[in-house]
Structures are given as C-alpha cells and as structure tokens.
Protein backbone atom coordinates (compact mmCIF):
# COMPACT_ATOMS: atom_id res chain seq x y z
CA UNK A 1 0.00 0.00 0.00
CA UNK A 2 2.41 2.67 1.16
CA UNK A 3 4.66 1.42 -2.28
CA UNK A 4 1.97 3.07 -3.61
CA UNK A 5 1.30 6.21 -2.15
CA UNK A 6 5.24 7.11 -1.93
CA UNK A 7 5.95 5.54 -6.00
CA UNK A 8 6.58 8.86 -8.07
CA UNK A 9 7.68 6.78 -11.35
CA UNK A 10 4.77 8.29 -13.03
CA UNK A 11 5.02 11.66 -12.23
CA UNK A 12 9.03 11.66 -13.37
CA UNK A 13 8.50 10.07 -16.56
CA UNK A 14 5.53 13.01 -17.86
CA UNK A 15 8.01 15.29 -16.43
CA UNK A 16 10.69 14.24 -18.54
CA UNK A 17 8.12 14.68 -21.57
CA UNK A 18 7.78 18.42 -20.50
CA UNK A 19 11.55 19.13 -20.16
CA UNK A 20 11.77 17.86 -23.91
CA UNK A 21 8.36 19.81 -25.33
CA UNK A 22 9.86 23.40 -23.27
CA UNK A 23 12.79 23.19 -22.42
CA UNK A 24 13.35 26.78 -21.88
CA UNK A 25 10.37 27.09 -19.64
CA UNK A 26 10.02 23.99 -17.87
CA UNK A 27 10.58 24.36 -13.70
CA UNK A 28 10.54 21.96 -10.43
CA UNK A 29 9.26 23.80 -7.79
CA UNK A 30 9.58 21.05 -5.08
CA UNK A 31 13.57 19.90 -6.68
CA UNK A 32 15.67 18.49 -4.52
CA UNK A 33 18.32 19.59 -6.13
CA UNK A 34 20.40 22.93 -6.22
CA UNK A 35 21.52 24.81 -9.06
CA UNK A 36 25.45 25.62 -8.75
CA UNK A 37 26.39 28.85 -6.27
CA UNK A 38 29.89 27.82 -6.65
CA UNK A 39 30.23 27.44 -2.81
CA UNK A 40 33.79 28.95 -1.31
CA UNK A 41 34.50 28.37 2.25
CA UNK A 42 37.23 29.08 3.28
CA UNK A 43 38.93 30.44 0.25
CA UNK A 44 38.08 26.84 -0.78
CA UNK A 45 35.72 26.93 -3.51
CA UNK A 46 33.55 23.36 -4.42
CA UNK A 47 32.74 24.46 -8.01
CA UNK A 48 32.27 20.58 -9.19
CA UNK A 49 28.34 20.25 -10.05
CA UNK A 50 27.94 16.38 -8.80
CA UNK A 51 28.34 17.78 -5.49
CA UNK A 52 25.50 19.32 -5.27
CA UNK A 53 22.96 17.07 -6.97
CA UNK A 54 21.37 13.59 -6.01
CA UNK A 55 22.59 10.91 -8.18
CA UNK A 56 20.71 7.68 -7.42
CA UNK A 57 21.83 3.86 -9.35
CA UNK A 58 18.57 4.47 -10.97
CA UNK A 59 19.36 7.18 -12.91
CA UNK A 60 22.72 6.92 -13.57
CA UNK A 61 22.56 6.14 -17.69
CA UNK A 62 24.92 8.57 -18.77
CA UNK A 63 27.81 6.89 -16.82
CA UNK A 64 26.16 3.49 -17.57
CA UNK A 65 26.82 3.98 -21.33
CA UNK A 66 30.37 5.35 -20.80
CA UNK A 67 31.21 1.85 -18.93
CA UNK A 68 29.52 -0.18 -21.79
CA UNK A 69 31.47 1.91 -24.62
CA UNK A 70 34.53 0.66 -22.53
CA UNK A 71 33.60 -2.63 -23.17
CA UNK A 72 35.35 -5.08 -26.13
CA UNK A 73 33.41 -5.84 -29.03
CA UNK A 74 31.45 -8.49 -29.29
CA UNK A 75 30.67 -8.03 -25.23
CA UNK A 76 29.81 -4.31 -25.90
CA UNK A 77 26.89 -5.34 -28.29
CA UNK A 78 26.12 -7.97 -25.67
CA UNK A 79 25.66 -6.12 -22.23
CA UNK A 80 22.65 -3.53 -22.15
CA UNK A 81 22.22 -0.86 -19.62
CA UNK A 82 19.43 -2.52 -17.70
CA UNK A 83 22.12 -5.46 -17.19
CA UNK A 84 24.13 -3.73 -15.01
CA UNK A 85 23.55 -0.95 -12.00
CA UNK A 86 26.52 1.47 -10.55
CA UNK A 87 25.97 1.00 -6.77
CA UNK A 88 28.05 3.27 -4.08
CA UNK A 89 29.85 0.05 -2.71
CA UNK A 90 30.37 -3.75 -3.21
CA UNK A 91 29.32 -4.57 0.54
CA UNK A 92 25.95 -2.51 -0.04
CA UNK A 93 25.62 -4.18 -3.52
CA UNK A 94 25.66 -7.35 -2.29
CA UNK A 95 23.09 -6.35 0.71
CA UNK A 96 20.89 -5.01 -1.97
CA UNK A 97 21.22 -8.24 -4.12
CA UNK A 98 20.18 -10.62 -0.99
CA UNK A 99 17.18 -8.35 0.10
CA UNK A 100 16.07 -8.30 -3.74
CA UNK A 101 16.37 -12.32 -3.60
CA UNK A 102 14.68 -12.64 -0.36
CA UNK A 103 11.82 -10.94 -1.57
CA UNK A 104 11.66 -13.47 -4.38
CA UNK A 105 11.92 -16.03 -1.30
CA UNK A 106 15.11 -17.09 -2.58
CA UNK A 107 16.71 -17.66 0.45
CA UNK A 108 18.72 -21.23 0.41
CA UNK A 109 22.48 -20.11 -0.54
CA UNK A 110 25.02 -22.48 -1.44
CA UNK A 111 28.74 -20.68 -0.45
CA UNK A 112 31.68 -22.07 -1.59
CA UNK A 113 34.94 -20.90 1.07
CA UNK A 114 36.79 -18.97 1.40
CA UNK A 115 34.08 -16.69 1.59
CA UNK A 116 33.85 -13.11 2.44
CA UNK A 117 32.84 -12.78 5.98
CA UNK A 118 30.54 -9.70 5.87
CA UNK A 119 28.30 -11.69 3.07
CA UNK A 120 27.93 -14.38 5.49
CA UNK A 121 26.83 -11.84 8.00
CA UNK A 122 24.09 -9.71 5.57
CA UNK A 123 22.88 -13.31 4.94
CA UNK A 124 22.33 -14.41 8.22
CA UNK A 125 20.94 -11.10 8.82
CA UNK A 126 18.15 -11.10 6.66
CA UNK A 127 17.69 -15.25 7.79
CA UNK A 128 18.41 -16.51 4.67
CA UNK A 129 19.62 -20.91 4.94
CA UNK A 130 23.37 -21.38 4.67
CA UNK A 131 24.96 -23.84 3.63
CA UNK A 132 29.13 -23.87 3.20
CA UNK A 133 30.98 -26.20 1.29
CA UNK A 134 35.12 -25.53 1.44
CA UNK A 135 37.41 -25.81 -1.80
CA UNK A 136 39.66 -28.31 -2.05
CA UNK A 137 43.38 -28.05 -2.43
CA UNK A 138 45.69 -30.89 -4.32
CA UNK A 139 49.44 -31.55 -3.41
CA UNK A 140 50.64 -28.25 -4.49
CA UNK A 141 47.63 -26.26 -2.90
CA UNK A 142 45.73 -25.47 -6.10
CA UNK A 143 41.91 -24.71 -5.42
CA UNK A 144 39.09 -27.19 -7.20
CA UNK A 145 35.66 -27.87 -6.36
CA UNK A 146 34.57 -31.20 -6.08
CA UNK A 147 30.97 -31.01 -8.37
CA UNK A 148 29.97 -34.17 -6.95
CA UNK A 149 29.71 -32.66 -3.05
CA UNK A 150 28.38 -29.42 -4.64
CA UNK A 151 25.56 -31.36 -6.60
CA UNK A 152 24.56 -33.34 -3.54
CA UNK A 153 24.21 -30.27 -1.19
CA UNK A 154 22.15 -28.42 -4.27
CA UNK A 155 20.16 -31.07 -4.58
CA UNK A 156 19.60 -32.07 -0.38
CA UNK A 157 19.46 -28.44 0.56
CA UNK A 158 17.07 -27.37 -1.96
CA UNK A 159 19.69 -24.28 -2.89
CA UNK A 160 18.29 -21.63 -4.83
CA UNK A 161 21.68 -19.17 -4.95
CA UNK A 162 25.63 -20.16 -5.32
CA UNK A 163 27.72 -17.83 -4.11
CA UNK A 164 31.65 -18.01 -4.82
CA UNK A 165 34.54 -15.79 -4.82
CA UNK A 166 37.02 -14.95 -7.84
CA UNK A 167 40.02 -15.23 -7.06
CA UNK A 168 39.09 -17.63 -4.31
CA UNK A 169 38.85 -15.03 -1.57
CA UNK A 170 42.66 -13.79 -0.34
CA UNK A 171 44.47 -16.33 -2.49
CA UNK A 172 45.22 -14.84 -5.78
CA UNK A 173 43.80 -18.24 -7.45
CA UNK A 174 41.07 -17.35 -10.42
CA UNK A 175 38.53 -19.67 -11.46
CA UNK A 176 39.37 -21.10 -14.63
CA UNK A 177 36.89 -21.81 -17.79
CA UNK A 178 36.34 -25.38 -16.84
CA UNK A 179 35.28 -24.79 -13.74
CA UNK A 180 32.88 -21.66 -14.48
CA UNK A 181 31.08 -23.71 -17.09
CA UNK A 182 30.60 -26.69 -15.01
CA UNK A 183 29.27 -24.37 -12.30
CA UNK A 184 26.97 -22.70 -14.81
CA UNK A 185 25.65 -25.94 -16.13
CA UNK A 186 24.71 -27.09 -12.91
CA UNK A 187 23.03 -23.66 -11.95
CA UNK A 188 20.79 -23.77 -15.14
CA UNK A 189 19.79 -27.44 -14.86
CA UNK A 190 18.46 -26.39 -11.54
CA UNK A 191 16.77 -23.04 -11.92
CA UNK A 192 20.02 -21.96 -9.31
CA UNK A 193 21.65 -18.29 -9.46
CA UNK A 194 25.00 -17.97 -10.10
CA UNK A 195 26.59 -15.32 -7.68
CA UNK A 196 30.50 -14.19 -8.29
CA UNK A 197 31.96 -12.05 -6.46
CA UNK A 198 34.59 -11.24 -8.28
CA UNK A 199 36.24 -7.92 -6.59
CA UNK A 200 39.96 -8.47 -7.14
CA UNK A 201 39.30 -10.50 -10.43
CA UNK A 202 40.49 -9.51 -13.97
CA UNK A 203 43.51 -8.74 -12.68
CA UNK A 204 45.87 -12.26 -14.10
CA UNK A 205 49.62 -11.74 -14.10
CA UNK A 206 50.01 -13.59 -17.26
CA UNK A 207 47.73 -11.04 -19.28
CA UNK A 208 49.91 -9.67 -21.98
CA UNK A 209 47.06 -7.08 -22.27
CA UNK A 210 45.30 -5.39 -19.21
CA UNK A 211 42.54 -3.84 -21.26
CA UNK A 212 39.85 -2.45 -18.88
CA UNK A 213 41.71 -3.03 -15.90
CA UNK A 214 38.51 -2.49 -13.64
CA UNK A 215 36.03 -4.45 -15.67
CA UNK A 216 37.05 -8.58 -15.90
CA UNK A 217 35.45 -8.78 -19.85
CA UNK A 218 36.62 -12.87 -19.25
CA UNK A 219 34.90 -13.32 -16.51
CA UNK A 220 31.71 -11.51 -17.56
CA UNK A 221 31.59 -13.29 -20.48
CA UNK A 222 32.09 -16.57 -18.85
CA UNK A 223 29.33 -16.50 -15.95
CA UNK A 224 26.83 -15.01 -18.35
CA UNK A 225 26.24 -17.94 -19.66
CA UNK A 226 24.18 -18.87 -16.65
CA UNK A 227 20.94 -18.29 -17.42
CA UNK A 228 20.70 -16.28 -14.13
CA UNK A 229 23.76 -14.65 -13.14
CA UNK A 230 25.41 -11.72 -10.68
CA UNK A 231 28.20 -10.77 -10.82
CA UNK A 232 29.74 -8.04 -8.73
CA UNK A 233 33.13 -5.80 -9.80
CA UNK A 234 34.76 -2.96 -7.66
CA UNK A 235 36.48 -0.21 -8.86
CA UNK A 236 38.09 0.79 -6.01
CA UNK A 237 39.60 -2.10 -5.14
CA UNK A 238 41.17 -2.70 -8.06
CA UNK A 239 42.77 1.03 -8.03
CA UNK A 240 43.83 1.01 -4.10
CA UNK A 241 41.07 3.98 -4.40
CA UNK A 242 39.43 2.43 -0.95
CA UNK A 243 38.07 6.02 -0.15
CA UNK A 244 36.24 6.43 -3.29
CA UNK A 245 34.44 3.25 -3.27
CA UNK A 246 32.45 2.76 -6.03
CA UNK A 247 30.69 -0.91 -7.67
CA UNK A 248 29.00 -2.44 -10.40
CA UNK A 249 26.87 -5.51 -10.39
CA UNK A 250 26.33 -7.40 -13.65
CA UNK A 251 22.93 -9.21 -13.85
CA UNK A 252 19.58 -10.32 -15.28
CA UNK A 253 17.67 -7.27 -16.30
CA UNK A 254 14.86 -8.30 -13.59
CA UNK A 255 17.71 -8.58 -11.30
CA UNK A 256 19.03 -5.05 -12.04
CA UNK A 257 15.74 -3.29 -11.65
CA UNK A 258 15.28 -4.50 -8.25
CA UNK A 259 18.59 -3.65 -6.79
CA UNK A 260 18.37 -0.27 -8.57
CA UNK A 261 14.74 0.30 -6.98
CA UNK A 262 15.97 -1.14 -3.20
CA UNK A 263 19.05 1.28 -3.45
CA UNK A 264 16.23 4.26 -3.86
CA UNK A 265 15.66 3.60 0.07
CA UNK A 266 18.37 1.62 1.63
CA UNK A 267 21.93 3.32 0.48
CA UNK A 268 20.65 6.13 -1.23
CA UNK A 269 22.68 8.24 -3.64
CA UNK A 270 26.59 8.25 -4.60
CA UNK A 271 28.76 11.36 -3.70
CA UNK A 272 30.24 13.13 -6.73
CA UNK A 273 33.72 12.03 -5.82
CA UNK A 274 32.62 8.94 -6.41
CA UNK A 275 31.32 8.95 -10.15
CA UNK A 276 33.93 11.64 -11.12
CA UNK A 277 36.51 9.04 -10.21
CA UNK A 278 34.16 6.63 -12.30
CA UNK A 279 34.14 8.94 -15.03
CA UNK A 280 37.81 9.41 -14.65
CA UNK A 281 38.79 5.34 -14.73
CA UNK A 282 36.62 4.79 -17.56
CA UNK A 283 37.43 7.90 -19.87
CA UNK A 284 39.65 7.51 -23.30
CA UNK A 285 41.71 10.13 -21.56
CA UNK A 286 42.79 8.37 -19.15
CA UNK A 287 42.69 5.30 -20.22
CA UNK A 288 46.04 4.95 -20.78
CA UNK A 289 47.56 6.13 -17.57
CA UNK A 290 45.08 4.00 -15.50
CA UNK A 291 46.35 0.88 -17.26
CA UNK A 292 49.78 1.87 -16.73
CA UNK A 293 49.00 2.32 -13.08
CA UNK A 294 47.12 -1.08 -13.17
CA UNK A 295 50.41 -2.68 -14.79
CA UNK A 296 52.67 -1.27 -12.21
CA UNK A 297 50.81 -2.47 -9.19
CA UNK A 298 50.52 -6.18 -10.67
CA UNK A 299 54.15 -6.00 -11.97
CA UNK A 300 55.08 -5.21 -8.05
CA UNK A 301 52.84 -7.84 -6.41
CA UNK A 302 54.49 -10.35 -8.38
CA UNK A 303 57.54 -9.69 -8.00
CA UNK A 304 57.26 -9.93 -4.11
CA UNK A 305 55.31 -13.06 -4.94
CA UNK A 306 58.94 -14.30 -6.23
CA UNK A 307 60.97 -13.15 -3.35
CA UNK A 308 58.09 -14.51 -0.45
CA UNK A 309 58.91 -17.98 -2.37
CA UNK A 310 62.47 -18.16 -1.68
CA UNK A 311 61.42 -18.52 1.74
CA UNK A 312 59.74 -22.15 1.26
CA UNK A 313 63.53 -22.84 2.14
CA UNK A 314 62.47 -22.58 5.77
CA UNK A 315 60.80 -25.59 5.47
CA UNK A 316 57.92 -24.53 7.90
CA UNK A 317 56.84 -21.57 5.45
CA UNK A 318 54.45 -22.60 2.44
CA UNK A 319 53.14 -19.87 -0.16
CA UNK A 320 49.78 -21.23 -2.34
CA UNK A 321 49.96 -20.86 -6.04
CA UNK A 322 48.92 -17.16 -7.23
CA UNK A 323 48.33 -15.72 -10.84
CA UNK A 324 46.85 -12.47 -10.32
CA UNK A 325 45.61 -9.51 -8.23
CA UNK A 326 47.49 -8.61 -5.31
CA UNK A 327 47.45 -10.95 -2.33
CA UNK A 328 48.17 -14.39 -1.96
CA UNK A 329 47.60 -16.87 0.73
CA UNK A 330 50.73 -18.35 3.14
CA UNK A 331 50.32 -21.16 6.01
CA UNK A 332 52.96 -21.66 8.40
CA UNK A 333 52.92 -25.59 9.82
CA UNK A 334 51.21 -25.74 13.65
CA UNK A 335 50.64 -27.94 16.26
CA UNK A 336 47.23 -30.79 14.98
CA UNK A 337 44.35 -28.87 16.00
CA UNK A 338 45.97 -25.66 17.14
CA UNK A 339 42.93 -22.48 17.29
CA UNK A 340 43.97 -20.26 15.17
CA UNK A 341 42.57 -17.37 16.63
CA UNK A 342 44.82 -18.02 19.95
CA UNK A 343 47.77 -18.31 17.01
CA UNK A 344 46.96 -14.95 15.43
CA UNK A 345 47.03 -13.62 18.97
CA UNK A 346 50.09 -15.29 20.11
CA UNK A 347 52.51 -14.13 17.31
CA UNK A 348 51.01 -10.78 17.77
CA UNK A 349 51.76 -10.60 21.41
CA UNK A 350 55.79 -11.42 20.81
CA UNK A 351 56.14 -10.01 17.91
CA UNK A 352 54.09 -7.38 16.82
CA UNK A 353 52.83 -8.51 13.42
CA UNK A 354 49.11 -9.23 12.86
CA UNK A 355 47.72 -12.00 10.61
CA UNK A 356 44.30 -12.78 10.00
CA UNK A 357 43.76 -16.37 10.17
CA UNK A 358 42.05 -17.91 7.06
CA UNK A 359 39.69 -19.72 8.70
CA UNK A 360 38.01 -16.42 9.31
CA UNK A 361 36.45 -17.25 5.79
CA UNK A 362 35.70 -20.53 6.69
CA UNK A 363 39.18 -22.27 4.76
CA UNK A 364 40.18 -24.19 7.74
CA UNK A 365 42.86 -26.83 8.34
CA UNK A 366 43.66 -29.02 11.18
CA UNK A 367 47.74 -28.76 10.34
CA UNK A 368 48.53 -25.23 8.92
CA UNK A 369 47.92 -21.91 9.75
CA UNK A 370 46.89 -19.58 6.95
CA UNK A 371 46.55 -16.21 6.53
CA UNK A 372 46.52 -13.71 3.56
CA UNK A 373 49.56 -11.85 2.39
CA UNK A 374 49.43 -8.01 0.94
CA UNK A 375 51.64 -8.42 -2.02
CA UNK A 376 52.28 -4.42 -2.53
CA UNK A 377 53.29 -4.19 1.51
CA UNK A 378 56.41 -3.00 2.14
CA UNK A 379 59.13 -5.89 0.72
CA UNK A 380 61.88 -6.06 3.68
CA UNK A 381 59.12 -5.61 6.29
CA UNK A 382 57.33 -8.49 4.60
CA UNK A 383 59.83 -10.69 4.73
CA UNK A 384 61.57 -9.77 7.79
CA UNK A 385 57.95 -10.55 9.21
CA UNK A 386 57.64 -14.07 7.96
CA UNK A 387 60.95 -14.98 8.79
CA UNK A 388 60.38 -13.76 12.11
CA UNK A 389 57.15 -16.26 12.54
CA UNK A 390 58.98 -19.24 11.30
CA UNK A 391 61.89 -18.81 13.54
CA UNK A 392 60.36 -18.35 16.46
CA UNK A 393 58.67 -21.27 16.92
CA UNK A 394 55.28 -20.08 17.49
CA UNK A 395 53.19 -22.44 15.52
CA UNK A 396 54.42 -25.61 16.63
C-alpha cells in the first residue's frame, strides 16, 4: 500500500516529456536539487556540479553507457544498460542483491569458502539458509571444487543461490573456464543463481594485455552464460582507491531493476567524488595512464610473490599458487588442531605482526595456519615478518 502512495515513477517520466516539449520554460518547484552557487569556504571553492545534486543507481545512464562503450566488441553489443547498475559500494551491492532475492523467497544459498565474511553476515541477517561447502586443495595447494559434493548439497538443501569468490577469496587463485562452465551448467539445470563475487578479479599476471583493468570482460563473459547470473566488480579495489568506493553488479535485467529500486531507500545516492573518479577510470583520456597504473601495481605484487617464495627454504613456510591480483595466501605448519585465533594472537603478542587467520572465511585446516599476504606491503618488512614467525617457533 504505502509502495503506492510514496511511488513517483509516473510523475518523473511526464516530467521528462515536459523538459523535452519546453525546455526553456520547464521548472521543479519542489527539486531536490540545487543549481550551482559555486560554494567557497574558506577560500576553498567546491565548483564541481555532482556535489550538489542527487545521483541515485537508478538514474545513472549517462555513466552506464560510458562503462559499456569501454567494453570489447562483441561483449559491448552484448551487455545492455538494464544489465548492469553502478551502486556506491560492493558490501551494499551485495546487501541489496540478498534483500532483492529474499523478496523473491530465494533464500537457500550455497557458499563455496573462502568466503567473504561480511556476506555471510548480511545473509544471516536477513535469515536466509546457509549452507558452506570448502574448496579443495591438491598436493601443491591449487583450489578445485569437487561437483559431486556441490551437486549433492544443491540437490539435499534445496539451494536456490551459489555464491563463490574470484580469485578464491585472499588467495590470488582465479577460477578457470572449466570450472565456471561446469558451475553454470549445474546452476541452469536447476533453476540456481549464479553469484560471483569477483572484486579483485580480472587482474591475471600472465595477461599480456590489461585492457579495462577495472572491468574482468573474461569473466563476464564466462558467468553469463548462466541463465541467471550476478556478478559483482569494484572499482576501487582494483585502483587502491578504498576512499572512493564505487561498484557495479552485472545481472539479469529483472535482477538489475530491483537492486536499482531497493538502493532508492536503503543506500541512497553516490557522492560526486565517487562517479567523477568513475568517469575518470573509464574515460579515453585516461585510459592509458590508468592501465599503466594497473600494470605497475601487478608488476610489483608479483615480483614480491617471487621473493616470499624463496622462503619455502624454511621448510615450515608454504606460499599457495597465485596468478593475479594482489594478495596471496601463506600457512605456516602448527601444532594438529591448534585455534587459530589463539595463534593470530600469540605471534602478535611477541612479535608485533598481525595475521588474520584464514579460517576467518571458513578455509580451515587441522595442520597449517593460513593467513593472507598483501603483495604491494612493504618488501623487507614483509619478509623480515615471515621470517620472524617461522623462527620463532610459534606455531608448533
């Protein structure tokens, strides 16, 4: 009822029809928005017009067609604005996403570890059924699923969402095709949404060309084939721009519109620093010098990569396979069934380094501790660090 009463969809559309028939005489008395005053305070003057106007995912089309144009061909032709939405964070996107889906009473998720631990918490906060199956790792600690265990929990649980994280979450590790197409052949044989959060993806070491370095075209591409798909990209974590966040998620039309329409009254609008750094990423201006930047950053997180694996010589020390993005995931060898949390605390109490134990995203292991490495961190400290651990004995 109140959806109703408060839904103005209407009323902006006819007025949209006026602004084209007189468009020197048109005028919105009630506007919540402010022409430009070129506010100074301070001797500081905020001259930059997104500052002072609303700008809601809903209505965001310009900027919408400036990320499609940035597209490849053939995806360009194949994405359409009502595909994707521009949201004002990946955490809030993927809030908006579950509260859309529980509305649909969708609300038996399938989540394949490691998984981010804040969209474990916005699920069990809007009650949705969990269920968590780990990834596996072979002799040299490369990630698979096992399809079998993932089709038995689909089918026992009744699962109406996967949820999994590209790279798999803090290890550097992308899907690859294989496993992306088996995933979205068992989604579409059972009516089952595909959900990838893929935040640090698109960002391989082995690329020889970066493209779009804040769009992963591959990956798009790839889960699309699932007949009903999400996919979620963020631009500032790809360009260390943490205090600008901005995010896209890539979707179903149907999908789209309901996030878009939840966002109206849940996270309301972006803040103009955030679209101006959108506009800035995906310009042809730019383009260049944010793919350089992009390059530099993956050219340094790799070659730390090299140096933290001359320190398997330890022999306690183990570093997981990594092809892209900028962490990767080390264990250290501890005692059988050793908490990790009273690890964590104990090599931070003698020596002053933190590490967040792995199992925090539900990767656990009864033998090693793991924890995620920042591969653009300081290089000596890094090292210094891990040596430290290993020599001190604190593990086992």
């Amino acid at each position: 009822m109140y959806a109703d009463l408060t839904n103005i969809d209407t009323l902006r559309s006819a007025y949209a029809e006026v602004q084209a028939r007189f468009p020197d005489s048109h005028f919105f008395i009630s506007n919540w928005d402010f022409d430009v005053i070129n506010l100074n305070i301070r001797g500081v003057s905020l001259c930059d017009s997104d500052i002072y106007r609303y700008q809601f995912p809903p209505f965001l089309a310009e900027h919408k067609e400036l990320i499609r144009n940035s597209l490849q061909l053939p995806l360009r032709d194949q994405i359409d604005l009502d595909n994707f939405a521009i949201l004002g964070n990946g955490t809030s996107a993927f809030l908006l996403l579950v509260l859309a889906l529980a509305k649909k009473q969708a609300t038996n998720w399938l989540c394949i570890a490691p998984v981010y631990f804040s969209h474990l918490n916005a699920l069990e906060e809007l009650n949705a059924n969990i269920s968590i199956i780990e990834a596996k790792t072979d002799a040299l600690n490369n990630f698979h699923l096992d399809m079998a265990e993932i089709e038995r929990v689909v089918s026992a649980s009744k699962i109406q969402v996967i949820l999994i994280t590209n790279p798999f979450f803090g290890t550097g590790q992308e899907l690859d095709e294989t496993t992306l197409d088996a995933l979205s052949d068992l989604a579409n044989s059972h009516g089952i949404l595909l959900v990838i959060d893929d935040i640090y993806g698109g960002m391989g070491w082995s690329s020889t060309e970066i493209g779009t370095p804040i769009i992963d075209e591959r990956m798009i591409s790839l889960v699309s084939r699932a007949d009903r798909y999400a996919l979620f990209e963020s631009i500032s974590k790809k360009t260390l721009t943490n205090g600008a966040k901005t995010a896209l998620i890539f979707s179903t039309s149907d999908i789209v519109s309901s996030i878009e329409s939840h966002s109206l009254y849940t996270t309301g609008s972006l803040c103009g620093m955030q679209l101006e750094l959108l506009e800035l990423l995906y310009s042809d201006r730019f383009r260049l010098a944010v793919t350089s930047y992009a390059e530099s950053l993956l050219n340094s997180a790799q070659s730390l990569y090299a140096r933290l694996k001359t320190l398997e010589r330890i022999g306690t020390f183990k570093l997981f396979p990594c092809n892209s993005g900028y962490y990767a995931l080390g264990e250290f060898r501890k005692a059988k069934n050793a908490d990790d949390m009273a690890i964590a605390h104990s090599i931070l109490e003698k020596t002053g380094i933190l590490t967040i134990p792995h199992s925090r995203y539900l990767l656990t292991s009864l033998e090693h501790y793991r924890f995620r490495i920042n591969l653009l961190g300081d290089e000596g400290r890094t090292i210094r660090s891990l040596m430290e651990i290993a020599y001190l004995g604190l593990l086992h």
